[in-house]
PDB file of N, CA and C in Angstrom:
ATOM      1  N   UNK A   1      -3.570 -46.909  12.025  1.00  0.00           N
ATOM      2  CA  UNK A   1      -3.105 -47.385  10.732  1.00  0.00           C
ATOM      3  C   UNK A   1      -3.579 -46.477   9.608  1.00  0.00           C
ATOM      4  N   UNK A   2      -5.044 -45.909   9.820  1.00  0.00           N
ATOM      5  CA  UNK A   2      -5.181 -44.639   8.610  1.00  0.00           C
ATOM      6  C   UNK A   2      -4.337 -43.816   8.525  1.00  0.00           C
ATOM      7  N   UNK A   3      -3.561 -43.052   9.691  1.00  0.00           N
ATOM      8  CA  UNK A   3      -2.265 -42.115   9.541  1.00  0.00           C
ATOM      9  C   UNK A   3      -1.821 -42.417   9.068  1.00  0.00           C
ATOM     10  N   UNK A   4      -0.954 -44.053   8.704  1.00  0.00           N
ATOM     11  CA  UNK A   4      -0.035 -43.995   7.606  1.00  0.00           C
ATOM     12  C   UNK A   4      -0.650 -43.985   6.264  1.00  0.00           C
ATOM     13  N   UNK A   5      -1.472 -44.759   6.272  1.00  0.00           N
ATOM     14  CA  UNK A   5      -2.133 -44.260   4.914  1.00  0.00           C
ATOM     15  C   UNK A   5      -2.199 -43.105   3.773  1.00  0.00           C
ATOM     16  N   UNK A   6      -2.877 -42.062   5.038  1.00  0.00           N
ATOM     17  CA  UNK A   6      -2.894 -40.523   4.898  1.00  0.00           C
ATOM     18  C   UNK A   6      -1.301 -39.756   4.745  1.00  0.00           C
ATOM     19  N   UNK A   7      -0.414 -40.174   5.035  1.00  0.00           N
ATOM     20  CA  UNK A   7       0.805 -39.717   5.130  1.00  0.00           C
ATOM     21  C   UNK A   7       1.545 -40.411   3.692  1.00  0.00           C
ATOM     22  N   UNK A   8       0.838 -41.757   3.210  1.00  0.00           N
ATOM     23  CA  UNK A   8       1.622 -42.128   2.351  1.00  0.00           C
ATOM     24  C   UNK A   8       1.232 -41.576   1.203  1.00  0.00           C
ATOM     25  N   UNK A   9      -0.228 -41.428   0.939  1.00  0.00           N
ATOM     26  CA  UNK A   9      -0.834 -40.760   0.111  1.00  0.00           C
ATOM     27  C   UNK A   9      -0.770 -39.396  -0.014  1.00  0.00           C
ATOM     28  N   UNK A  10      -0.356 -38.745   0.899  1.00  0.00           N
ATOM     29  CA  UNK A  10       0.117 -37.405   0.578  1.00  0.00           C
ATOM     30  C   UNK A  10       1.865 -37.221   0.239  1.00  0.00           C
ATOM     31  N   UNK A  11       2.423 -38.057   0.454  1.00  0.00           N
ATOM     32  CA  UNK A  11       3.675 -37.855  -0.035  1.00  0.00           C
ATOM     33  C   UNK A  11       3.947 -38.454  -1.675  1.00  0.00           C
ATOM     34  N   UNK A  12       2.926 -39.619  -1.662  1.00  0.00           N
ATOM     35  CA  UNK A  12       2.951 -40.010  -3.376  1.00  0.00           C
ATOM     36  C   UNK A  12       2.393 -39.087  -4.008  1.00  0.00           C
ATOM     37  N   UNK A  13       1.656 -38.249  -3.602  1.00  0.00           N
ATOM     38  CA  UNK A  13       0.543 -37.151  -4.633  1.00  0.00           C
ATOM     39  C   UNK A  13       1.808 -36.039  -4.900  1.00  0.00           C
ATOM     40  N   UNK A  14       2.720 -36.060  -3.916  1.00  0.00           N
ATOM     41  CA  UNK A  14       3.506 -34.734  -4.262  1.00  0.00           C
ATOM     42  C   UNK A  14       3.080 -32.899  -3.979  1.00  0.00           C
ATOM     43  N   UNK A  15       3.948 -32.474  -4.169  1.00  0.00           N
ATOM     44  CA  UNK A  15       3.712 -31.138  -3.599  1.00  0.00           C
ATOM     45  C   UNK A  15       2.594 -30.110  -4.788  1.00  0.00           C
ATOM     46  N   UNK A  16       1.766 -29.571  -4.099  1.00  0.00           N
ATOM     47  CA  UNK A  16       0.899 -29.043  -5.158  1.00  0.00           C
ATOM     48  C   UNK A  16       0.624 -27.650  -4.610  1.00  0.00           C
ATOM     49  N   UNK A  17       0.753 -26.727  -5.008  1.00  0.00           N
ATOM     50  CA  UNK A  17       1.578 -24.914  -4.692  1.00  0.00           C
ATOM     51  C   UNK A  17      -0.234 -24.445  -4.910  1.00  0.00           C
ATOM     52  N   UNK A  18      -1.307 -24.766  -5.472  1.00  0.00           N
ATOM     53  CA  UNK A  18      -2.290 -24.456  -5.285  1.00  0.00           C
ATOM     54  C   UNK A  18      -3.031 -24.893  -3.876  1.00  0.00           C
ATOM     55  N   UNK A  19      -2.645 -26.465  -3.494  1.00  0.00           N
ATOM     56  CA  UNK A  19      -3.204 -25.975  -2.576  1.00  0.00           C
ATOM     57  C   UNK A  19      -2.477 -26.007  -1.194  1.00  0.00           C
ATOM     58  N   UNK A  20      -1.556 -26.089  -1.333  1.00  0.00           N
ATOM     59  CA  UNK A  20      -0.262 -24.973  -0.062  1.00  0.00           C
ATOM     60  C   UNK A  20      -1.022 -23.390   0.185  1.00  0.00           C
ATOM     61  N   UNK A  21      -1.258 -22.756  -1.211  1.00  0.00           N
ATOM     62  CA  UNK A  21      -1.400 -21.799  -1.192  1.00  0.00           C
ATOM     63  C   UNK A  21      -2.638 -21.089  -0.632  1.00  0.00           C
ATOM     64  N   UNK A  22      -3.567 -22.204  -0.807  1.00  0.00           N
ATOM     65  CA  UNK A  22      -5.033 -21.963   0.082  1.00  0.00           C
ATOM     66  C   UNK A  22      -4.875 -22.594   0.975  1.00  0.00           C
ATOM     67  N   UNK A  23      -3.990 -23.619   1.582  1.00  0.00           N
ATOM     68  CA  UNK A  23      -4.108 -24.028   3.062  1.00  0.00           C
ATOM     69  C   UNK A  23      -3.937 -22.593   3.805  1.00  0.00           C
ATOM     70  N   UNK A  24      -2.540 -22.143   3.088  1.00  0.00           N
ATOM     71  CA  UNK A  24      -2.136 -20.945   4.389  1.00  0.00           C
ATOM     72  C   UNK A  24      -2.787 -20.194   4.147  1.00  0.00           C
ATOM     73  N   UNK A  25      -3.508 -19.524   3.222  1.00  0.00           N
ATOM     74  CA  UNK A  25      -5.033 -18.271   3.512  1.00  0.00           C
ATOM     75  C   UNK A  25      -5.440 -18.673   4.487  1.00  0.00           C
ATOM     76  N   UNK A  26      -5.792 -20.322   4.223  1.00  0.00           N
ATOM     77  CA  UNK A  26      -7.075 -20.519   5.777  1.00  0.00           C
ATOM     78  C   UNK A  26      -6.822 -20.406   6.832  1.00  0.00           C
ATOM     79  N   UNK A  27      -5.193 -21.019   7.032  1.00  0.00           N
ATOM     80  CA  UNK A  27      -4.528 -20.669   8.573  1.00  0.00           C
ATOM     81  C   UNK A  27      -4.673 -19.229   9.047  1.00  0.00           C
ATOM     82  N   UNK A  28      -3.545 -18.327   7.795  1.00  0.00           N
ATOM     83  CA  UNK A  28      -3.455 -16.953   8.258  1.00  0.00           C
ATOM     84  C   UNK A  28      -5.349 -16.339   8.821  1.00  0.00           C
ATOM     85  N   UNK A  29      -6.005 -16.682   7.925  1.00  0.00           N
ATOM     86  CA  UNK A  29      -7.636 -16.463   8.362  1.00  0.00           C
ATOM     87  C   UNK A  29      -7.960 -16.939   9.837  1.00  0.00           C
ATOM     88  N   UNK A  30      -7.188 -17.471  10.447  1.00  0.00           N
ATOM     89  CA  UNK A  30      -7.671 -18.241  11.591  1.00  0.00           C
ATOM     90  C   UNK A  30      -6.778 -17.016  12.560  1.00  0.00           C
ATOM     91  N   UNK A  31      -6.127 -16.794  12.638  1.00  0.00           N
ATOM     92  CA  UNK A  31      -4.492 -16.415  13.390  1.00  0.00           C
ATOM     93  C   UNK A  31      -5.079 -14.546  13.882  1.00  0.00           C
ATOM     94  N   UNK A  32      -5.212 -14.636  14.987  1.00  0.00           N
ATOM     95  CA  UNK A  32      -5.926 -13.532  16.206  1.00  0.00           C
ATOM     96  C   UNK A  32      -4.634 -12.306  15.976  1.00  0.00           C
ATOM     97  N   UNK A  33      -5.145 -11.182  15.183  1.00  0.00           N
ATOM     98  CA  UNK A  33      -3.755  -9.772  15.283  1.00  0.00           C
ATOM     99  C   UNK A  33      -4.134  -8.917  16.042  1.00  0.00           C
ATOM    100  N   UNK A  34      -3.007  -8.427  16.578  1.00  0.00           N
ATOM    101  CA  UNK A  34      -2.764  -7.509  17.604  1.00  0.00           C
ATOM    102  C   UNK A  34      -3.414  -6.214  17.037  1.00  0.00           C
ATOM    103  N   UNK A  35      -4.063  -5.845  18.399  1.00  0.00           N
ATOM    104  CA  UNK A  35      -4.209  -4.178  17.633  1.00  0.00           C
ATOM    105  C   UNK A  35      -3.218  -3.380  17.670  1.00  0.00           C
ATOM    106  N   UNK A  36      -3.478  -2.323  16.597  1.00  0.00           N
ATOM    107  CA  UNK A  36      -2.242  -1.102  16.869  1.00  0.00           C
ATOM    108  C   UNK A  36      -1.555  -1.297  18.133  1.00  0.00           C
ATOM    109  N   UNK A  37      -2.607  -0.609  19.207  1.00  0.00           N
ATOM    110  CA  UNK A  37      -1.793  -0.295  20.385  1.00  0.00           C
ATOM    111  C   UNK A  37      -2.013  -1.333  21.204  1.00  0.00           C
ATOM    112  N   UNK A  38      -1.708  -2.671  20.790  1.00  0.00           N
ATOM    113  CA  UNK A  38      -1.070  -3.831  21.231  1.00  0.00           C
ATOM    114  C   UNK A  38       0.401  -3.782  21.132  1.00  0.00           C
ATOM    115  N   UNK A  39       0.549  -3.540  19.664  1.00  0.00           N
ATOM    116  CA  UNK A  39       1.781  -3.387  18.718  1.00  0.00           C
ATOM    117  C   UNK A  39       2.638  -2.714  19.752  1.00  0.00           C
ATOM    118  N   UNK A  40       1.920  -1.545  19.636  1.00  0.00           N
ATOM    119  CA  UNK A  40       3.118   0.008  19.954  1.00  0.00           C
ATOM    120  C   UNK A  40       3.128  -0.202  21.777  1.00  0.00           C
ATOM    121  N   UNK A  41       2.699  -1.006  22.332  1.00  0.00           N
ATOM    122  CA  UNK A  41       2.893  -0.946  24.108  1.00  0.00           C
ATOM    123  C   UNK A  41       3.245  -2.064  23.781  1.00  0.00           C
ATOM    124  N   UNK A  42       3.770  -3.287  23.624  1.00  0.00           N
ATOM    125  CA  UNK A  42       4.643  -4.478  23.516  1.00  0.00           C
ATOM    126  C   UNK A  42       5.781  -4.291  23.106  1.00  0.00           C
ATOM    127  N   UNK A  43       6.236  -3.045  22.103  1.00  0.00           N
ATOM    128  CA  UNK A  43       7.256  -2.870  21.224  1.00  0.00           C
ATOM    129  C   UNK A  43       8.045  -2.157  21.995  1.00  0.00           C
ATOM    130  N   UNK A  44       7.088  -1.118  22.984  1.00  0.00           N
ATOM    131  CA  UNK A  44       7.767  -0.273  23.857  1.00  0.00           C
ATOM    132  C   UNK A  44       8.278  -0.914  25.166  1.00  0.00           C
ATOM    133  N   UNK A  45       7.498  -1.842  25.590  1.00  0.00           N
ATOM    134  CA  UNK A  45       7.619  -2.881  26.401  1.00  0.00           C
ATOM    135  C   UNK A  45       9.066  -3.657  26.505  1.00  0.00           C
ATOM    136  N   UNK A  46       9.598  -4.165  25.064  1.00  0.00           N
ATOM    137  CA  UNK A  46      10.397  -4.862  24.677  1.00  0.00           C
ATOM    138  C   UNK A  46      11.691  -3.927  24.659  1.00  0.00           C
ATOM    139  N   UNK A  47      11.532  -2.808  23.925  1.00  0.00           N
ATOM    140  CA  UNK A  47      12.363  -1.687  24.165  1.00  0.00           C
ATOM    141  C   UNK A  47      13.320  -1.191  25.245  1.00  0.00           C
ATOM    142  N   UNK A  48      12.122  -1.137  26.086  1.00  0.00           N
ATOM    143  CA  UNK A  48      12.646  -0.671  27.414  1.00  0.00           C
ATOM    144  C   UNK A  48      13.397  -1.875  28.144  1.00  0.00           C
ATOM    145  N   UNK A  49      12.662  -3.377  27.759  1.00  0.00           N
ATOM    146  CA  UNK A  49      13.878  -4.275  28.283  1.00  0.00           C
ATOM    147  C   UNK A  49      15.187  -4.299  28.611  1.00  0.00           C
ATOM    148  N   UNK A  50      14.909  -4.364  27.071  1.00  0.00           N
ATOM    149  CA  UNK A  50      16.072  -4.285  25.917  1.00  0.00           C
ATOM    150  C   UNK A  50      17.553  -3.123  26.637  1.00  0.00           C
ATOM    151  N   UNK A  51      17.108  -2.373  26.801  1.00  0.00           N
ATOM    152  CA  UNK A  51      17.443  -0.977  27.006  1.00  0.00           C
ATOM    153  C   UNK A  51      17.895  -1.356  28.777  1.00  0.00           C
ATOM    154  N   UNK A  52      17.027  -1.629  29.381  1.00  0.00           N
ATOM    155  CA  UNK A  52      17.377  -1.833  30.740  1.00  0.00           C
ATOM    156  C   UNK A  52      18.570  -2.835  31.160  1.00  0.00           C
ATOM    157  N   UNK A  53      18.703  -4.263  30.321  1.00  0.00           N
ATOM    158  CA  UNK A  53      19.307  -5.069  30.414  1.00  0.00           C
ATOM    159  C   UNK A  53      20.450  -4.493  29.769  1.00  0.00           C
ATOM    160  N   UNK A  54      20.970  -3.932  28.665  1.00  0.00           N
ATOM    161  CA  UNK A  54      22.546  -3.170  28.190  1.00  0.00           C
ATOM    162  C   UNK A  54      22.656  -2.604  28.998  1.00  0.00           C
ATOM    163  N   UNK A  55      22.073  -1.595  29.795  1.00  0.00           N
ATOM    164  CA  UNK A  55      22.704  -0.668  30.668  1.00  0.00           C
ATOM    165  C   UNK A  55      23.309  -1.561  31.880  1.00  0.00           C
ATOM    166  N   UNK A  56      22.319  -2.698  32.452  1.00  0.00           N
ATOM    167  CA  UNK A  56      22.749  -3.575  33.172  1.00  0.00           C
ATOM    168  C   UNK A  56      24.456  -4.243  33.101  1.00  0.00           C
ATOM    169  N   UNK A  57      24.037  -4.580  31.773  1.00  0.00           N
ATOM    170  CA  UNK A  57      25.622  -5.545  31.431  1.00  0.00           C
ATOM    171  C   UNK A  57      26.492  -4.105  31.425  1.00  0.00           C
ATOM    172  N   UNK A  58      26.307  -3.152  30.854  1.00  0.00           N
ATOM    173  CA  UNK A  58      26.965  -1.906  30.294  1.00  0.00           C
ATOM    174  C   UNK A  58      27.734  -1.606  32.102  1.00  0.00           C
ATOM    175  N   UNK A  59      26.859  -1.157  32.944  1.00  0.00           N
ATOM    176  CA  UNK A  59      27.612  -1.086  34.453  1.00  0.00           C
ATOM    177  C   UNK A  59      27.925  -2.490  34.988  1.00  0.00           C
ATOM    178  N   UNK A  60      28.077  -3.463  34.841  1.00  0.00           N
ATOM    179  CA  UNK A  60      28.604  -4.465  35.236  1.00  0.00           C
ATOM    180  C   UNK A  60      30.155  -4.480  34.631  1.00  0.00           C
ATOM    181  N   UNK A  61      30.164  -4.655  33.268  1.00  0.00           N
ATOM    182  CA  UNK A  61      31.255  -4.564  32.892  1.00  0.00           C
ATOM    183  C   UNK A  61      31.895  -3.636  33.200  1.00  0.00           C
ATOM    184  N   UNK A  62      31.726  -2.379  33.367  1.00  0.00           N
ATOM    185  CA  UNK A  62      33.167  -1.261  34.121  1.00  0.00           C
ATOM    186  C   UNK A  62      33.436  -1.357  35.273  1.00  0.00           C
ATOM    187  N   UNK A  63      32.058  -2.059  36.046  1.00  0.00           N
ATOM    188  CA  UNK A  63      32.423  -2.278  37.703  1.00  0.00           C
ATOM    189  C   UNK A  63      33.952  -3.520  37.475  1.00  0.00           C
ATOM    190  N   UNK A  64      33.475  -4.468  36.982  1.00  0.00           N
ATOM    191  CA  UNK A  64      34.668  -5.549  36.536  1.00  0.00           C
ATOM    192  C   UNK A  64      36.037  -4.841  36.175  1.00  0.00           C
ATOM    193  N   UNK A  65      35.783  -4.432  35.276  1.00  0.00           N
ATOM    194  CA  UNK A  65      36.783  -3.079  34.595  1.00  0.00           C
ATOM    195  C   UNK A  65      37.667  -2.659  36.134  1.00  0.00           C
ATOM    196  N   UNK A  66      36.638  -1.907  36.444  1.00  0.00           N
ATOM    197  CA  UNK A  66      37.239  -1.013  37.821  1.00  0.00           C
ATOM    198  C   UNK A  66      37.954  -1.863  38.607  1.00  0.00           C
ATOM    199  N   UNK A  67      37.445  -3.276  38.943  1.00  0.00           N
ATOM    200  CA  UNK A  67      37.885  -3.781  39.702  1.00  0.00           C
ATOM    201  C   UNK A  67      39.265  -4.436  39.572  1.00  0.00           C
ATOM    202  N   UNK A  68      39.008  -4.788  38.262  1.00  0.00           N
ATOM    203  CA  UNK A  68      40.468  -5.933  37.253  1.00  0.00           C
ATOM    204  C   UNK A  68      41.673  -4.370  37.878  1.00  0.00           C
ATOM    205  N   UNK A  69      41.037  -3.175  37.577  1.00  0.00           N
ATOM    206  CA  UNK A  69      42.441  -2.693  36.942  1.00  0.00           C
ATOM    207  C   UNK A  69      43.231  -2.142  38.944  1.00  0.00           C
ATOM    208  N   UNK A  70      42.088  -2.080  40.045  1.00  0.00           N
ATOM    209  CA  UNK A  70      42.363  -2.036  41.162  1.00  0.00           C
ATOM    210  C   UNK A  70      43.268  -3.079  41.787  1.00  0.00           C
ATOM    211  N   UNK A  71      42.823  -4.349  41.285  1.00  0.00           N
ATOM    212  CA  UNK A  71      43.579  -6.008  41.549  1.00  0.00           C
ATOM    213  C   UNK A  71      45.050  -5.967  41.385  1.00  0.00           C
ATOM    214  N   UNK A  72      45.210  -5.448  39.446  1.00  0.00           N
ATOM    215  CA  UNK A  72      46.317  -6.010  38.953  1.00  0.00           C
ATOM    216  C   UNK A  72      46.881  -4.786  38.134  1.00  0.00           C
ATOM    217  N   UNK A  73      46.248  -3.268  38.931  1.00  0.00           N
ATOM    218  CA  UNK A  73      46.861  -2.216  38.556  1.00  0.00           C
ATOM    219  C   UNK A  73      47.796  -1.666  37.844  1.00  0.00           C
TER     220      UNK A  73
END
């Protein structure tokens, strides 16, 4: 029953941009960053996915291609 309390009382107080604005300092202060070369081997990581999977669809689709135009020539 305090949750509603706490929930009602923060919605009657209304929005207040000071302290929104120091909640999220404290969060972002909490929140673990990648190092550089976290960054740059995840990015490359993602890349190469990225990259592997188009080529994937990329030869799938002409095999289809090849095949449609063998079918119905």
């Amino acid at each position: 029953m305090a949750k509603n309390n706490e929930v009602d009382q923060e919605t009657a107080s209304g929005f207040n941009p000071a302290e929104f604005f120091q909640e999220t300092k404290e969060e972002l202060a909490k929140v673990v960053w990648p190092s550089r070369q976290q960054v740059i081997s995840e990015s490359l990581a993602v890349l190469s996915m990225v990259a592997l999977i188009a080529s994937l669809i990329y030869f799938i689709d002409k095999f289809f291609g090849w095949a449609a135009t063998q079918v119905f020539g």
